[in-house]
Protein backbone atom coordinates (compact mmCIF):
# COMPACT_ATOMS: atom_id res chain seq x y z
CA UNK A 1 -5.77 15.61 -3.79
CA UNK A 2 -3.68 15.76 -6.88
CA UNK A 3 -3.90 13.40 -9.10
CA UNK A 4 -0.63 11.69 -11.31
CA UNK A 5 0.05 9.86 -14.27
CA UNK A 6 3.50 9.35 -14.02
CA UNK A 7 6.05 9.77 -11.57
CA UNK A 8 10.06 9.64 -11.57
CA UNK A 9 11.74 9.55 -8.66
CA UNK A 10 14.37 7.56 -6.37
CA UNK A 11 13.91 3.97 -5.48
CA UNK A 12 14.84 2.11 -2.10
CA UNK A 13 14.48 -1.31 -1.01
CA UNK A 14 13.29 -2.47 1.92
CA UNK A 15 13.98 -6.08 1.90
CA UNK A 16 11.39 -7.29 4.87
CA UNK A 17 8.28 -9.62 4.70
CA UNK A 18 4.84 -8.32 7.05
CA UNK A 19 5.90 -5.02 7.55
CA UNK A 20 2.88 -3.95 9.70
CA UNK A 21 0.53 -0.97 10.00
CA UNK A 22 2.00 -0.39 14.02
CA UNK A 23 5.82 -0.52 12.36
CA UNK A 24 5.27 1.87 9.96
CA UNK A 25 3.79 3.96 12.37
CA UNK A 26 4.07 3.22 16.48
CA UNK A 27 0.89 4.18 18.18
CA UNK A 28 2.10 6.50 20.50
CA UNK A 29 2.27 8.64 17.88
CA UNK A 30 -0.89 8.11 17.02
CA UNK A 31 -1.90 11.80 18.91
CA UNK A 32 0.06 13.90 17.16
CA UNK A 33 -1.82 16.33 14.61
CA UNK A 34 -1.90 15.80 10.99
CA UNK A 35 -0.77 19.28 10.27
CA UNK A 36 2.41 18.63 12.08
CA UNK A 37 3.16 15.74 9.10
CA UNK A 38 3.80 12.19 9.74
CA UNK A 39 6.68 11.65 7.91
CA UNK A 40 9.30 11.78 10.65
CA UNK A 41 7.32 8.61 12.70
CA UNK A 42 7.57 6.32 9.58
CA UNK A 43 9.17 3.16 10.58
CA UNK A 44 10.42 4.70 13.68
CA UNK A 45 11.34 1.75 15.52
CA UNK A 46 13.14 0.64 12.77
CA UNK A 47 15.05 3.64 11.95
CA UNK A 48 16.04 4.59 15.26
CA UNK A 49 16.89 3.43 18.60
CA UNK A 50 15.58 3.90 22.13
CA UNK A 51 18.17 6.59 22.73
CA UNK A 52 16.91 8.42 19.19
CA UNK A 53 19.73 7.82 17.46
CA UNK A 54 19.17 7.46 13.99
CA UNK A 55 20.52 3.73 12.69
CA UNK A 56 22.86 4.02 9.77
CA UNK A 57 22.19 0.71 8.27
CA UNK A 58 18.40 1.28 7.91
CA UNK A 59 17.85 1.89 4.26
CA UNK A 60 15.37 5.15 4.95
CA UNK A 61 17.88 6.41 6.98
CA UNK A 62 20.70 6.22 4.20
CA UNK A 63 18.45 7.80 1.26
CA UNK A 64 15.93 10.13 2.60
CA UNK A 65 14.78 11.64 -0.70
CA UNK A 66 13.68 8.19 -2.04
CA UNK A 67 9.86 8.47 -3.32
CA UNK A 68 9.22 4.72 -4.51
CA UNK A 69 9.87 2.10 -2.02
CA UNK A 70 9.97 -1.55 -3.13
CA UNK A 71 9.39 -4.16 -0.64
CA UNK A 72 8.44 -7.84 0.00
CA UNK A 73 5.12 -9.14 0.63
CA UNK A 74 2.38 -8.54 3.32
CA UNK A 75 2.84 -5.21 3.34
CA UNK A 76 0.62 -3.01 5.53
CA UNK A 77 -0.69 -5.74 6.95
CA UNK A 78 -1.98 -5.60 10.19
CA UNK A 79 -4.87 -3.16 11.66
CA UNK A 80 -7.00 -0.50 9.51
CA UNK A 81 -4.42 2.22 10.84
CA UNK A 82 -5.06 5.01 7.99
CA UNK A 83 -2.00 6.83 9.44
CA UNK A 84 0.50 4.15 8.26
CA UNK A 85 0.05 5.85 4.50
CA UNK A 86 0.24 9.35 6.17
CA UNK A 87 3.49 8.25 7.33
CA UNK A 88 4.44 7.24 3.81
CA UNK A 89 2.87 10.40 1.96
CA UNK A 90 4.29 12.59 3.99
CA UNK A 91 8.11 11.09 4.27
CA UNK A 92 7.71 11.97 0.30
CA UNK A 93 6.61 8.44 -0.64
CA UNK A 94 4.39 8.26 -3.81
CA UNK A 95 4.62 4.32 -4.50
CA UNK A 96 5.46 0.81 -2.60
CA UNK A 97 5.71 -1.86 -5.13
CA UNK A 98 5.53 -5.39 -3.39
CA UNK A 99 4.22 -8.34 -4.27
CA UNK A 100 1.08 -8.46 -1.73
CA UNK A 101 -0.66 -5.92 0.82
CA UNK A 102 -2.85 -6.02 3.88
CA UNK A 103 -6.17 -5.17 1.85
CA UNK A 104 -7.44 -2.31 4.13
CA UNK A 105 -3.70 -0.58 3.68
CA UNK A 106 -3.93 -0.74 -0.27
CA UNK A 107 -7.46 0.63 -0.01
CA UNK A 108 -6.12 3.47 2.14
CA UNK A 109 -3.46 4.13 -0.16
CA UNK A 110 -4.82 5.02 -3.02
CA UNK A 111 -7.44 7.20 -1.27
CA UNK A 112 -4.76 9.45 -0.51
CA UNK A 113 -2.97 9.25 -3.43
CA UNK A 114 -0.18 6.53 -3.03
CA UNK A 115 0.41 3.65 -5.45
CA UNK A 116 0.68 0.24 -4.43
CA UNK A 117 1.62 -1.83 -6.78
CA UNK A 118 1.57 -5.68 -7.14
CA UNK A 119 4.29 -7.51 -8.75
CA UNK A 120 5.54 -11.56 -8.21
CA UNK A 121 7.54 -12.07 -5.62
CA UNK A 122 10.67 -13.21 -8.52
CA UNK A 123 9.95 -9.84 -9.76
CA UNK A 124 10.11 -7.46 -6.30
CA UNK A 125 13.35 -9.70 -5.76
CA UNK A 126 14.58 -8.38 -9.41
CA UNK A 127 14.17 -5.01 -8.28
CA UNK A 128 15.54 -5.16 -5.22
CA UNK A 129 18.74 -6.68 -5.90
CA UNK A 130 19.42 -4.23 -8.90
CA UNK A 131 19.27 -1.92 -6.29
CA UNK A 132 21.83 -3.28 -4.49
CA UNK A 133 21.40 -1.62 -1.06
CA UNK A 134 21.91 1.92 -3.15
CA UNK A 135 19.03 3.84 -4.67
CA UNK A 136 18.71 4.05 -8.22
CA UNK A 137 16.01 6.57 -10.50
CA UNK A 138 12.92 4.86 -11.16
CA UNK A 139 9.88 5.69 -13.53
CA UNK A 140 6.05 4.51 -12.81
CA UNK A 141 3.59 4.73 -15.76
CA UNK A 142 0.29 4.34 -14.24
CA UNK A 143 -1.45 4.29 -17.71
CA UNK A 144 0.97 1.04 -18.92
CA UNK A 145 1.01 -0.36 -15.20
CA UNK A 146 5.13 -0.65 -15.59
CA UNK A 147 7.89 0.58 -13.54
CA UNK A 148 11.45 0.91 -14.83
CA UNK A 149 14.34 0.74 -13.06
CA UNK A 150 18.27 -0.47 -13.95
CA UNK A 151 17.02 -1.62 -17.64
CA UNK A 152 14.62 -3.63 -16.00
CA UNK A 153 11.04 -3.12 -17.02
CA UNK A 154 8.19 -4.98 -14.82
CA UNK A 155 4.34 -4.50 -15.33
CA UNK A 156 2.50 -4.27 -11.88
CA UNK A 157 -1.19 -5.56 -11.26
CA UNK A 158 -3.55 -2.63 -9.96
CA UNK A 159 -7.11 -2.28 -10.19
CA UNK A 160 -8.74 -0.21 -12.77
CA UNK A 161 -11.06 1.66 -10.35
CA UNK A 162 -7.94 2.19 -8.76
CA UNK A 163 -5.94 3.72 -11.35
CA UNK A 164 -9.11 5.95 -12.07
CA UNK A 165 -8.52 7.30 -9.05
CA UNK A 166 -4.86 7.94 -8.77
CA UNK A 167 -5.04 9.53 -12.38
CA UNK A 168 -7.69 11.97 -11.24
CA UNK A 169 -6.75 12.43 -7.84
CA UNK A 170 -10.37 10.95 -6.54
CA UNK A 171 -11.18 9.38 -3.23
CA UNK A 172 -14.32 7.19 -2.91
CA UNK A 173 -16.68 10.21 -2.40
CA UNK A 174 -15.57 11.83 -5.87
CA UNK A 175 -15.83 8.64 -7.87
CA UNK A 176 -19.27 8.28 -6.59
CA UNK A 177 -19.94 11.88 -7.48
CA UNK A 178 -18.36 11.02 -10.91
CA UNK A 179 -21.52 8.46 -11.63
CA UNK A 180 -24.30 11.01 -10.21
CA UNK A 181 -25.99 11.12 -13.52
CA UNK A 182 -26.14 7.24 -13.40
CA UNK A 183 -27.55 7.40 -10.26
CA UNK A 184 -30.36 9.44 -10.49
CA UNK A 185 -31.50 7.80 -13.91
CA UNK A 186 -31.38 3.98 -12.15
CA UNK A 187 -33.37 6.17 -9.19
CA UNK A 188 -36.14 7.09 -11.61
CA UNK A 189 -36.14 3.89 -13.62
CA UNK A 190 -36.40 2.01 -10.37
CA UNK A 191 -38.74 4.16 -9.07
CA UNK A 192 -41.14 3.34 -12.05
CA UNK A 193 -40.49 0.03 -11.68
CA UNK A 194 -41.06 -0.72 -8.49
CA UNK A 195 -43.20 1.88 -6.91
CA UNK A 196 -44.24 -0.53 -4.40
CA UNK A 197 -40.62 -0.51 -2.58
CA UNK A 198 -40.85 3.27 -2.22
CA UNK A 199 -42.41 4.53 1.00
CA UNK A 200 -45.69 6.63 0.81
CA UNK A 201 -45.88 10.16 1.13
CA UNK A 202 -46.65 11.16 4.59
CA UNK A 203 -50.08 13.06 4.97
């Protein structure tokens, strides 16, 4: 996984509240392969109706090369469904700025890359009406936690670890890797200084 620093791209609002893991992706699709991309069952239900027809009013819809969606709270909430940020990844999405997320969701995220960023709930409102129902170029800055868009300027809360990892592109397993040398010297020192917590060696 690729790692990023900064990223310019379009912005759309979604203007909804509990957008959840089964909306942003229906669990029927839930069978299809990976290979074959996700990014066509994002929102589905949402975007189209039972006949397929795509809906014209749904934001997605009218700006499909939009990379930075900005949202209202409790987003991703719901079940542990990793495939809700496949969905997102692979409809082109690198960031959803909002002003809260289901915890599991965020966690996902940014183990595969995607940004989700926590601003107030005055601020996500900012953003979303200077949008205006259009899309507008946006900039993210992970190093100065800010995103710019319409002359506005907001700083978003995100986790150090968490930037670490979307700047180098690292999942759990490689930021673990990262501290090996740590590891093995707290191993040895621990070893020394508790040799009694360390099973015996078989005969």
């Amino acid at each position: 996984m690729a790692g990023w620093r900064t990223h310019k791209g379009l912005a759309v609002a979604l203007p909804l509240e509990n957008v959840d893991t089964d909306q942003l992706i229906p669990a029927r699709f839930m069978s299809a392969s990976r290979a074959e991309g996700y990014g066509d069952y994002l929102l589905h239900d949402m975007r189209f109706d039972a006949d397929g027809r795509p809906d014209p009013d749904m934001p997605l819809n009218r700006h499909p090369g939009a990379s930075i969606l900005i949202t209202r709270r409790n987003f991703g909430c719901g079940s542990s469904r990793e495939a809700a940020v496949y969905a997102l990844v692979d409809a082109g999405f690198r960031a959803v700025i909002a002003p809260s997320f289901g915890d599991i969701f965020a966690g996902n995220a940014v183990n595969n890359g995607l940004l989700a960023a926590r601003v107030t709930q005055a601020e996500a409102e900012t953003l979303i009406a200077a949008l205006a129902g259009q899309t507008a170029e946006a900039a993210i800055d992970l190093e100065t936690g800010t995103i710019s868009l319409g002359g506005q300027r907001i700083a978003f809360a995100l986790d150090p670890v968490r930037r670490t990892k979307l700047i180098n592109g690292w999942d759990d397993i490689d930021l673990t890797l990262n501290d090996t040398g740590r590891i093995a010297a707290y191993r040895k020192t621990r070893r020394i200084s508790v040799p009694w917590a360390w099973p015996s060696p078989q005969t």
